[in-house]
Protein backbone atom coordinates (compact mmCIF):
# COMPACT_ATOMS: atom_id res chain seq x y z
CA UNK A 1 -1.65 -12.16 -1.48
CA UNK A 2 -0.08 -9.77 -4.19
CA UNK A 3 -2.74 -7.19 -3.13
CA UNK A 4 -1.79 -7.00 0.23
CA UNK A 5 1.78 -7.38 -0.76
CA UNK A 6 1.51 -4.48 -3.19
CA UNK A 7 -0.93 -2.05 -0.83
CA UNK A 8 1.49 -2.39 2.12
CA UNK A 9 4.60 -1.52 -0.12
CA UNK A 10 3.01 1.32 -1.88
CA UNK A 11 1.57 3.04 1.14
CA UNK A 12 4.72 2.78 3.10
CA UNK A 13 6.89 4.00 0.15
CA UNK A 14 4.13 6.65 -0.11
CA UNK A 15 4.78 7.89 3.33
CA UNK A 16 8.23 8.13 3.45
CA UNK A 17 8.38 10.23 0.12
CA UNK A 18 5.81 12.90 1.25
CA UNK A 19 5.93 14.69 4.72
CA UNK A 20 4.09 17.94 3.97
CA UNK A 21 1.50 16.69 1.76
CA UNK A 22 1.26 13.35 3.07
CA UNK A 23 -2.56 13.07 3.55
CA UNK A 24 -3.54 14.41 0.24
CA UNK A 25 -0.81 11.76 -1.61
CA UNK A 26 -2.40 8.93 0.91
CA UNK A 27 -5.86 10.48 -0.33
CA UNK A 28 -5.12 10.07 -3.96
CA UNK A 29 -3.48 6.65 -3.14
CA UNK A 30 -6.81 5.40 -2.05
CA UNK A 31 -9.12 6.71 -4.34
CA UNK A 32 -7.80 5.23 -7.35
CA UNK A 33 -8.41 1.79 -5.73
CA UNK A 34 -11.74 2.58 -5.25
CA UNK A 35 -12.14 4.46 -8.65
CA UNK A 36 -10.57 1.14 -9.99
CA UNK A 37 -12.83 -1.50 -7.87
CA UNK A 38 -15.55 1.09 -9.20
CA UNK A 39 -15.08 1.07 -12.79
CA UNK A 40 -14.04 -2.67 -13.07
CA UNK A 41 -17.49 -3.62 -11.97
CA UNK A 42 -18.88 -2.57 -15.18
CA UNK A 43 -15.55 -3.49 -17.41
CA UNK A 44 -15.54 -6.95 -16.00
CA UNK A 45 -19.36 -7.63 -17.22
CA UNK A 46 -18.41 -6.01 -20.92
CA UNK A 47 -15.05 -7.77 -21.69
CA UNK A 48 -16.62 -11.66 -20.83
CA UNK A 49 -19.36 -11.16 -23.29
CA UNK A 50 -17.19 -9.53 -25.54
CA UNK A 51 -14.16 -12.08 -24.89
CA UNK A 52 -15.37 -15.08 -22.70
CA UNK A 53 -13.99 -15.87 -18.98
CA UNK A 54 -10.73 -16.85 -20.48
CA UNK A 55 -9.85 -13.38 -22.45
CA UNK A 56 -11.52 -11.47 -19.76
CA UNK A 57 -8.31 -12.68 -17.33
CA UNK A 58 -5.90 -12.32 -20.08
CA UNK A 59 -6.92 -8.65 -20.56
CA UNK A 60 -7.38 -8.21 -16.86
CA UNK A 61 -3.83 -9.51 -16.21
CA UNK A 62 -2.51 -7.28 -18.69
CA UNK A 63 -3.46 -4.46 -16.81
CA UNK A 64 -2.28 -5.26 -13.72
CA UNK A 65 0.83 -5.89 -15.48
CA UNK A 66 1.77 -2.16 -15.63
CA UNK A 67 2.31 -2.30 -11.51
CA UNK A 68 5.73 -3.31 -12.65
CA UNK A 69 6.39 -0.05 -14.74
CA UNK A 70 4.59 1.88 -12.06
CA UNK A 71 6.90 0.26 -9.06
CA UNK A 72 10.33 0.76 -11.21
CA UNK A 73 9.48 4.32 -10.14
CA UNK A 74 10.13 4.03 -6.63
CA UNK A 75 13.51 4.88 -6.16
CA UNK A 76 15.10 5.10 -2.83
CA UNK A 77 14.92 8.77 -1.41
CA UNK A 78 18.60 10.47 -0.97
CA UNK A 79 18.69 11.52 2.63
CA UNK A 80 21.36 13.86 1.85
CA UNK A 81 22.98 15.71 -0.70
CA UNK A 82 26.20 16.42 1.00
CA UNK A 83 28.45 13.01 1.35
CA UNK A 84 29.21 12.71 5.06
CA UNK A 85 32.62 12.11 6.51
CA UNK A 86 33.78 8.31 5.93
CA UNK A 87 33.98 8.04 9.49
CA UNK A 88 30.47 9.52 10.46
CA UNK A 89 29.41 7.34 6.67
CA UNK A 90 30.83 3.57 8.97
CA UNK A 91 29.08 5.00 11.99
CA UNK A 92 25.62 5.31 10.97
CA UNK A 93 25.74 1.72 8.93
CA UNK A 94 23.03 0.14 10.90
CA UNK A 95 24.23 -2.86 13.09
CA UNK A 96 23.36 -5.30 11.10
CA UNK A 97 24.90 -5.05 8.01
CA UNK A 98 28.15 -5.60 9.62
CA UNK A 99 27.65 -9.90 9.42
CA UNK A 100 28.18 -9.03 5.86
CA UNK A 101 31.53 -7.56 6.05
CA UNK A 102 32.51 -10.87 8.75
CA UNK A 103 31.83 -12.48 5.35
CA UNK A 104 33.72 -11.06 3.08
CA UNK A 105 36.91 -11.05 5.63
CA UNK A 106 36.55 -14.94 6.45
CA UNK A 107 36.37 -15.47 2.60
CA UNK A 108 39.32 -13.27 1.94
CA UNK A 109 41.09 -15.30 4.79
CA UNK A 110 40.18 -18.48 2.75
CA UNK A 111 41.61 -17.00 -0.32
CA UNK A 112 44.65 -16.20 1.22
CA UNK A 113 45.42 -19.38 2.51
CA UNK A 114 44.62 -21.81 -0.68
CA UNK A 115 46.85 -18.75 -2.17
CA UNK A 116 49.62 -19.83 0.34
CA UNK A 117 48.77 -23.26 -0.62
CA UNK A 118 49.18 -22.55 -4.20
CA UNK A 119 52.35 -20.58 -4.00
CA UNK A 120 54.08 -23.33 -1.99
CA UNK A 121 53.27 -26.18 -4.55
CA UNK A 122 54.53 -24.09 -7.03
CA UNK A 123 57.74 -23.34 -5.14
CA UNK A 124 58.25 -26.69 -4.10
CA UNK A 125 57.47 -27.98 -8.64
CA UNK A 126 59.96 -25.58 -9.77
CA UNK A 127 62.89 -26.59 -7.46
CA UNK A 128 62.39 -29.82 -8.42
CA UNK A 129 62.44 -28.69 -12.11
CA UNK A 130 65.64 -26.45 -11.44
CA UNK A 131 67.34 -30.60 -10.40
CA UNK A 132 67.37 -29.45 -6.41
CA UNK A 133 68.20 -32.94 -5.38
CA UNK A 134 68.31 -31.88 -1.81
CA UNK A 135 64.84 -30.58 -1.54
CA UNK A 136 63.73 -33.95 -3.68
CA UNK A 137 65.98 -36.19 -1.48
CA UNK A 138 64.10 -34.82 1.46
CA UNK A 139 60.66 -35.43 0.01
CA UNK A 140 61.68 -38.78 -0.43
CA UNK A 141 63.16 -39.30 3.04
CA UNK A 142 60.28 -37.69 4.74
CA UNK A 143 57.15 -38.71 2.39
CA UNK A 144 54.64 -37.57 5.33
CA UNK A 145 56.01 -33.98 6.08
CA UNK A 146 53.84 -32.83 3.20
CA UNK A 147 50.77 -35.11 4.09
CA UNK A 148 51.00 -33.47 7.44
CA UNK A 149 51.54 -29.92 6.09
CA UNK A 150 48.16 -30.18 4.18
CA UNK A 151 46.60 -31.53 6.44
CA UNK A 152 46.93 -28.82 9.22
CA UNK A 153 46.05 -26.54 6.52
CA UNK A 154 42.81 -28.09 5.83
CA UNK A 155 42.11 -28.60 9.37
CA UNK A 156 42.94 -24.98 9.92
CA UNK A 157 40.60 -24.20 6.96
CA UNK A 158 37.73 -26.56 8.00
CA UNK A 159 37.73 -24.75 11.54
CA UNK A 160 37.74 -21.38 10.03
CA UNK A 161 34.73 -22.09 7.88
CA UNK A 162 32.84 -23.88 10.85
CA UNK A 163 33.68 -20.72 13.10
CA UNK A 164 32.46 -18.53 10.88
CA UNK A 165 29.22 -20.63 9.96
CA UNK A 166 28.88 -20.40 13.94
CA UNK A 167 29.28 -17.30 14.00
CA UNK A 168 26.65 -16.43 11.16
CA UNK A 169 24.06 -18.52 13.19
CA UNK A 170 24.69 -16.62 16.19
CA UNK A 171 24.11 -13.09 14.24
CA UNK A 172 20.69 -14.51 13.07
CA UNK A 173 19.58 -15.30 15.77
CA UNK A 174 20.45 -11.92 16.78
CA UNK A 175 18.76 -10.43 14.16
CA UNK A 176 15.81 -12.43 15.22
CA UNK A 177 15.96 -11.66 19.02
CA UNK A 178 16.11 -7.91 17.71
CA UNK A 179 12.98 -7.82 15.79
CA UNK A 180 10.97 -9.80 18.03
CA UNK A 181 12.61 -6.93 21.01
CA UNK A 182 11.21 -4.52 18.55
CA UNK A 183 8.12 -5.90 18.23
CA UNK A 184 7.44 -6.31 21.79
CA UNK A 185 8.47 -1.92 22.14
CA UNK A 186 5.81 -1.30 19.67
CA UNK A 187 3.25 -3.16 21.63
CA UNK A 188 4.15 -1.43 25.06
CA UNK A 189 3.09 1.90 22.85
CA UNK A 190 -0.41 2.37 24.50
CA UNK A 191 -1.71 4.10 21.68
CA UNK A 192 -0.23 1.53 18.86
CA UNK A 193 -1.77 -1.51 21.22
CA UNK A 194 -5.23 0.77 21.00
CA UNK A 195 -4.95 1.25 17.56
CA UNK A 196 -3.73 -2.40 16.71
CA UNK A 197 -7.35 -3.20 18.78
CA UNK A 198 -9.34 -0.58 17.08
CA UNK A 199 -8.23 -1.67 13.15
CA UNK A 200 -8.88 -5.36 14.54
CA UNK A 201 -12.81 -4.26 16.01
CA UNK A 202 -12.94 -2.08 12.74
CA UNK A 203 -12.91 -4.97 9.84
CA UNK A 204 -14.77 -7.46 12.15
CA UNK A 205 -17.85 -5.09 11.86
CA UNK A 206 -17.14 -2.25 9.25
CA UNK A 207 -16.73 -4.35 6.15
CA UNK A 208 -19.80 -7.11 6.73
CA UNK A 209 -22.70 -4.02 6.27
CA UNK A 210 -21.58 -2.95 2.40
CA UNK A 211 -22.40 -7.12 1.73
CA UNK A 212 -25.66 -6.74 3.21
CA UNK A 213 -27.32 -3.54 2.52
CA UNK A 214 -29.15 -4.64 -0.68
CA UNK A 215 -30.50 -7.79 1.80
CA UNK A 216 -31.77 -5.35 4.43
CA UNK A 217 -33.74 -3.32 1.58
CA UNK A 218 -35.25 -5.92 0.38
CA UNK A 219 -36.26 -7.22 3.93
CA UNK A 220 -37.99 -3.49 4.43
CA UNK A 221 -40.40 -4.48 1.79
CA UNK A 222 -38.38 -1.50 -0.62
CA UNK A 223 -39.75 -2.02 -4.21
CA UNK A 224 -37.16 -1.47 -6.78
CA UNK A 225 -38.80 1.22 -8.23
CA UNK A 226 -37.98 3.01 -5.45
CA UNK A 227 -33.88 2.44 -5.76
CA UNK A 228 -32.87 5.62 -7.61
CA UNK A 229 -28.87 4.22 -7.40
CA UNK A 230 -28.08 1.03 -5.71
CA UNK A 231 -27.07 0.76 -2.28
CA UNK A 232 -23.97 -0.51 -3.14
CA UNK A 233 -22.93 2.06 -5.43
CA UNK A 234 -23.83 4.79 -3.18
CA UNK A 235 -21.57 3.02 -0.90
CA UNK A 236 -18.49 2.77 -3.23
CA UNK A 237 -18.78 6.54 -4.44
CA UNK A 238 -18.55 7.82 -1.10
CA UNK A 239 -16.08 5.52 -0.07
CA UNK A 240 -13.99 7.22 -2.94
CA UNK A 241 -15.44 10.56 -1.92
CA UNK A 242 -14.08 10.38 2.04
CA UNK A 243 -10.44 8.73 1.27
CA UNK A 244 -10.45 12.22 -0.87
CA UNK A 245 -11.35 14.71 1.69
CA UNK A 246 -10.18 12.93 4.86
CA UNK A 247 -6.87 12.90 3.63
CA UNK A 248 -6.43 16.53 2.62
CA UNK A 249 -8.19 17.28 6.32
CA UNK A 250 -5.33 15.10 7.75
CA UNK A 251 -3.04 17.95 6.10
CA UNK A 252 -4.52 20.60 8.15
CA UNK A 253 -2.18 21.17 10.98
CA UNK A 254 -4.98 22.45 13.14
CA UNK A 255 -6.20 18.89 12.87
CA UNK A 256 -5.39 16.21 15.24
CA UNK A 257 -5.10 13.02 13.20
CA UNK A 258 -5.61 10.77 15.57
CA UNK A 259 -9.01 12.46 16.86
CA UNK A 260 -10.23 12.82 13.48
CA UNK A 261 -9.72 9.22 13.29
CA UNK A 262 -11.42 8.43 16.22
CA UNK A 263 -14.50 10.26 15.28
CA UNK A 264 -14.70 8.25 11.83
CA UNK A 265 -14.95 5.20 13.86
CA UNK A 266 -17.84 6.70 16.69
CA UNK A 267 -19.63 8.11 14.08
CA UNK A 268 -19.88 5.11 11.48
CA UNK A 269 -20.40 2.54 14.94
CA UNK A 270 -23.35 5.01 15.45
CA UNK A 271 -24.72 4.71 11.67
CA UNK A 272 -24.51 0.87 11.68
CA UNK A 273 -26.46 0.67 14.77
CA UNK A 274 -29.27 3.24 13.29
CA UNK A 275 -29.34 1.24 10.12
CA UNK A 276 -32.50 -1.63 11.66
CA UNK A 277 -34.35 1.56 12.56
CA UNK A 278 -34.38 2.87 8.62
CA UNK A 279 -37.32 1.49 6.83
CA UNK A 280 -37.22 3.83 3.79
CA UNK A 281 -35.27 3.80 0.59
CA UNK A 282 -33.81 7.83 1.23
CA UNK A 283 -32.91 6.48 4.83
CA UNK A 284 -31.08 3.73 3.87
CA UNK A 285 -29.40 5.55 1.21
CA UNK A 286 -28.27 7.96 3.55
CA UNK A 287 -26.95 6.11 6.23
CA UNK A 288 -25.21 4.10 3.47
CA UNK A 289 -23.27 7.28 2.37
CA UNK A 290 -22.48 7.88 5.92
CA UNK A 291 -21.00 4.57 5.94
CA UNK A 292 -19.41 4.45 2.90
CA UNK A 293 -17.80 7.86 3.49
CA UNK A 294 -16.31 7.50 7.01
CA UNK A 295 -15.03 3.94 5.33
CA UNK A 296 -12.77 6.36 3.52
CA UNK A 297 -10.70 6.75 6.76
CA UNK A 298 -7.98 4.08 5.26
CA UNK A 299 -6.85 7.09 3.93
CA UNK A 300 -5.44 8.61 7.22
CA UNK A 301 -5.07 5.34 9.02
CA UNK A 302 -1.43 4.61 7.64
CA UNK A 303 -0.87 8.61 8.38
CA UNK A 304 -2.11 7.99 12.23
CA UNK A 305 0.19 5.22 12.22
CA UNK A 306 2.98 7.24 11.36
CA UNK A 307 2.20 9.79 13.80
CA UNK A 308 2.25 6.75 16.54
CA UNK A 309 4.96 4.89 16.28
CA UNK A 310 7.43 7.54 13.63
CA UNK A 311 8.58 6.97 10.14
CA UNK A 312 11.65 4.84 10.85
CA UNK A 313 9.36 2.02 12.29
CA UNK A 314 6.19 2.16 10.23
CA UNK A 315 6.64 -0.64 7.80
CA UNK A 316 7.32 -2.95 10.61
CA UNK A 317 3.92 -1.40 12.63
CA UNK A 318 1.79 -1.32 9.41
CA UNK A 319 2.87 -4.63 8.56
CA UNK A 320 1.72 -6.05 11.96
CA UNK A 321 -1.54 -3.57 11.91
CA UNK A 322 -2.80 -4.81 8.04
CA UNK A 323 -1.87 -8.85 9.14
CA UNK A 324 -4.80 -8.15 12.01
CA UNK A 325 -6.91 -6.19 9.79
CA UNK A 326 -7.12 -8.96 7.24
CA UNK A 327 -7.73 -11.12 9.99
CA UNK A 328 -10.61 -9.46 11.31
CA UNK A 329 -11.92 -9.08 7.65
CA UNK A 330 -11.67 -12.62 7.66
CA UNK A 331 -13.85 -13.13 10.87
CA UNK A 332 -16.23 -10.16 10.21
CA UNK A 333 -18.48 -11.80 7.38
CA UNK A 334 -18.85 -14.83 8.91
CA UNK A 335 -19.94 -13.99 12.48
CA UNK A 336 -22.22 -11.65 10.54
CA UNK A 337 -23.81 -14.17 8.10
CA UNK A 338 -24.02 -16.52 12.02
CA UNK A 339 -26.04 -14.06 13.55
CA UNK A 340 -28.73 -13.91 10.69
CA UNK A 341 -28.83 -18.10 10.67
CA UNK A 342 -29.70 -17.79 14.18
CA UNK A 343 -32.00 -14.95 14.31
CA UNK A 344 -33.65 -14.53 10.76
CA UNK A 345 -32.61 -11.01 11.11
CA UNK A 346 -30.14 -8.52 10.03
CA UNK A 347 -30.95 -6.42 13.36
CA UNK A 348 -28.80 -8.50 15.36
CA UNK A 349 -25.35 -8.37 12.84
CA UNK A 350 -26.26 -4.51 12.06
CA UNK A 351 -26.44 -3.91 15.97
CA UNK A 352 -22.66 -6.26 16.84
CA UNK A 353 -21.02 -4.53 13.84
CA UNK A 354 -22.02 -0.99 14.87
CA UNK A 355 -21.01 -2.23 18.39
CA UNK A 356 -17.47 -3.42 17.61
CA UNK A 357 -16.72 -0.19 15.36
CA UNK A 358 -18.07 1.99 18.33
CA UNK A 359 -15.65 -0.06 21.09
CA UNK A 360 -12.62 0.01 18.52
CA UNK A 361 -13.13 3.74 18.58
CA UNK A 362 -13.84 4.60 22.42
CA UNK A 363 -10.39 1.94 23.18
CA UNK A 364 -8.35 4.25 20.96
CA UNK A 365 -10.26 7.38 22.62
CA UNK A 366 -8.87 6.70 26.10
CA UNK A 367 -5.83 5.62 24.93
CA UNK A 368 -5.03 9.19 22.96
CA UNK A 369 -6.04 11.61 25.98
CA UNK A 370 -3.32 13.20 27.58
CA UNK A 371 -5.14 12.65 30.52
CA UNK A 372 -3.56 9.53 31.76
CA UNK A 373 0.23 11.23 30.99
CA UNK A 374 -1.01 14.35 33.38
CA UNK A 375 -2.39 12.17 36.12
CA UNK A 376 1.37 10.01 36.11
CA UNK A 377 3.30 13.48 35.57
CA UNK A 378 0.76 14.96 39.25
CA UNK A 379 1.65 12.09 41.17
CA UNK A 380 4.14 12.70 44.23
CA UNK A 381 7.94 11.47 43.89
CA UNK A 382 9.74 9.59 46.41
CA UNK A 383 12.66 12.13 48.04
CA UNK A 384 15.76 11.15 46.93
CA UNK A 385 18.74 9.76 49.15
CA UNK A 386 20.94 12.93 48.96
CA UNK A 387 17.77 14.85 50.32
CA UNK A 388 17.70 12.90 53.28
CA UNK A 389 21.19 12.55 53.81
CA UNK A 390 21.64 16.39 53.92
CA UNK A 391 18.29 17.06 55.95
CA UNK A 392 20.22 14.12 58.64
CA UNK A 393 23.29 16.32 58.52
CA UNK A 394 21.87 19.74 59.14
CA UNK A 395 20.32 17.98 62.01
């Protein structure tokens, strides 16, 4: 939960600081996790025989610790150096913020009248003090014109409170019809549905393979002798290695990021599926870096998403898109590990996870040609009215 938590924050904060370098800094972003995930395979090992289980978390925790010194640096970005009128300033105050200045004027209402209150009891002790017997005579001749006084006020008060608690419901709810409005507009995005489809295909089969890869050499009858570097690590290194270099090619502006994207995904569905045919310890190792390097295309995928749906709205699509990938990386090693129970086989999973990566990637294929916008922009328009009214008239 804090993982996701902090990945999510940090790569949207990411790209709303950087526009022109925004692969590279998504790049660097990446590879440190997997430089971290890298190293801490061998730290973890060291520091519990050095320290036991229970200093081995106490270090550990340490360390993550400095994510709070790191995250005090990420100020809010100043859209503007110039202060903008006061009356453009109210103007572009989002809608919502306004329930809180409702607030503040009902309380200042409140204070006003127990102020009124106030000011009258006062009044009313201080003639009495001064020996107004007229005033007193009255309060003794009519004991319930005070009673009744106070008790429209709190009436009046009680109703002004339960208006405005009405009235803060009702701006919830608002607030709640909004986002889900806003949620539904993302979703009629055809490329943002594809890609939502395609990241949700993606960790179903992309993540199960780097699990199994030391499994499948040992089913190939690979001696160990043979296993220059482990399968694993080959994986991890390139992994590192293509979050690197995918996100300075997402800087190139000859580069469509979207296509490059795609061809991460048709490529590495194509790898996973030629991984039953490898029987050798060089072929395996290469398809593994294949793997492992076009895995590196979380680098560009919160840049593609950005391209989609535009900076204003990507922590509210990346949010939705990383809910659905964690999902499917929920689902993927299971299915996986159900396929071998019922074949005895790691063909099968190798062949549905190379499968699901390959349909993820031909989904958002179709959905990013400009084909479909050409064939709606070539198709014929109805006349309009006015045409026929003046062709009618001429007649």
């Amino acid at each position: 939960l804090g993982c996701g938590l902090l990945y999510t924050a940090t790569v949207t904060i990411t790209c709303q600081y950087f526009d022109s370098r925004r692969g590279l800094a998504l790049g660097l972003i990446s590879t440190g996790s997997s430089v971290g995930l890298f190293i801490y395979a061998a730290l973890q090992r060291l520091l519990i025989e050095f320290y036991g289980l229970d200093g081995c978390l106490l270090i550990v925790g340490a360390l993550a610790l400095n994510i709070l010194a790191c995250g005090s640096l990420m100020r809010p970005l100043q859209t503007s150096d110039c202060p903008l009128p006061e009356k453009t300033a109210l103007e572009k105050v989002p809608d919502r913020y306004s329930i809180y200045n409702e607030k503040e004027k009902n309380l200042e209402e409140n204070i006003n009248i127990l102020e009124k209150n106030y000011t009258r009891e006062e009044i009313c002790k201080s003639t009495l003090a001064n020996g107004d017997w007229k005033q007193e005579s009255l309060l003794h001749k009519n004991p319930t014109t005070a009673h009744t006084k106070e008790t429209e006020t709190y009436k009046k008060k009680v109703a002004e409170q339960t208006y405005f608690c009405t009235q803060l419901a009702k701006r919830k709810w608002q607030l709640y019809k909004n986002y889900c409005g806003e949620t539904v507009a993302l979703f009629k995005n055809k490329v943002f549905l594809a890609l939502f489809v395609a990241i949700f295909l993606f960790d179903i089969g992309g993540f199960p393979p780097s699990l199994l890869m030391e499994d499948v050499a040992r089913s190939s009858n690979i001696k160990e002798e043979e296993c220059i570097m482990p399968l694993i690590s080959i994986i991890g290194i390139m992994t590192a290695v293509g979050k690197l270099l995918l996100g300075i090619l997402a800087d190139f502006k000859w580069i469509n990021t979207l296509y490059l994207y795609v061809a991460t995904l048709i490529i590495m569905g194509l790898a996973l599926c030629a991984i039953p045919f490898a029987k050798s310890y060089v072929t395996l190792a290469i398809l593994s870096g294949i793997v492992g390097f076009l895995t590196g295309n979380w680098s560009i995928f919160p840049y593609v998403t950005t391209k989609t749906v535009g900076i204003e709205k990507l922590a509210h699509a990346y949010g939705i898109l990383m809910f659905f990938a964690g999902l499917g990386s929920s689902l993927g090693p299971p299915i996986v590990g159900w396929f071998f129970d019922w074949t005895q086989t790691y063909d099968i999973a190798f062949y549905f996870s190379g499968f699901c990566v390959l349909l993820g990637g031909f989904i958002l294929l179709l959905a990013a040609l400009p084909l479909w916008d050409r064939c709606n922009k070539q198709l014929p328009k109805p006349a309009s009215a006015t045409f026929l009214y003046k062709v009618a008239s001429n007649v």
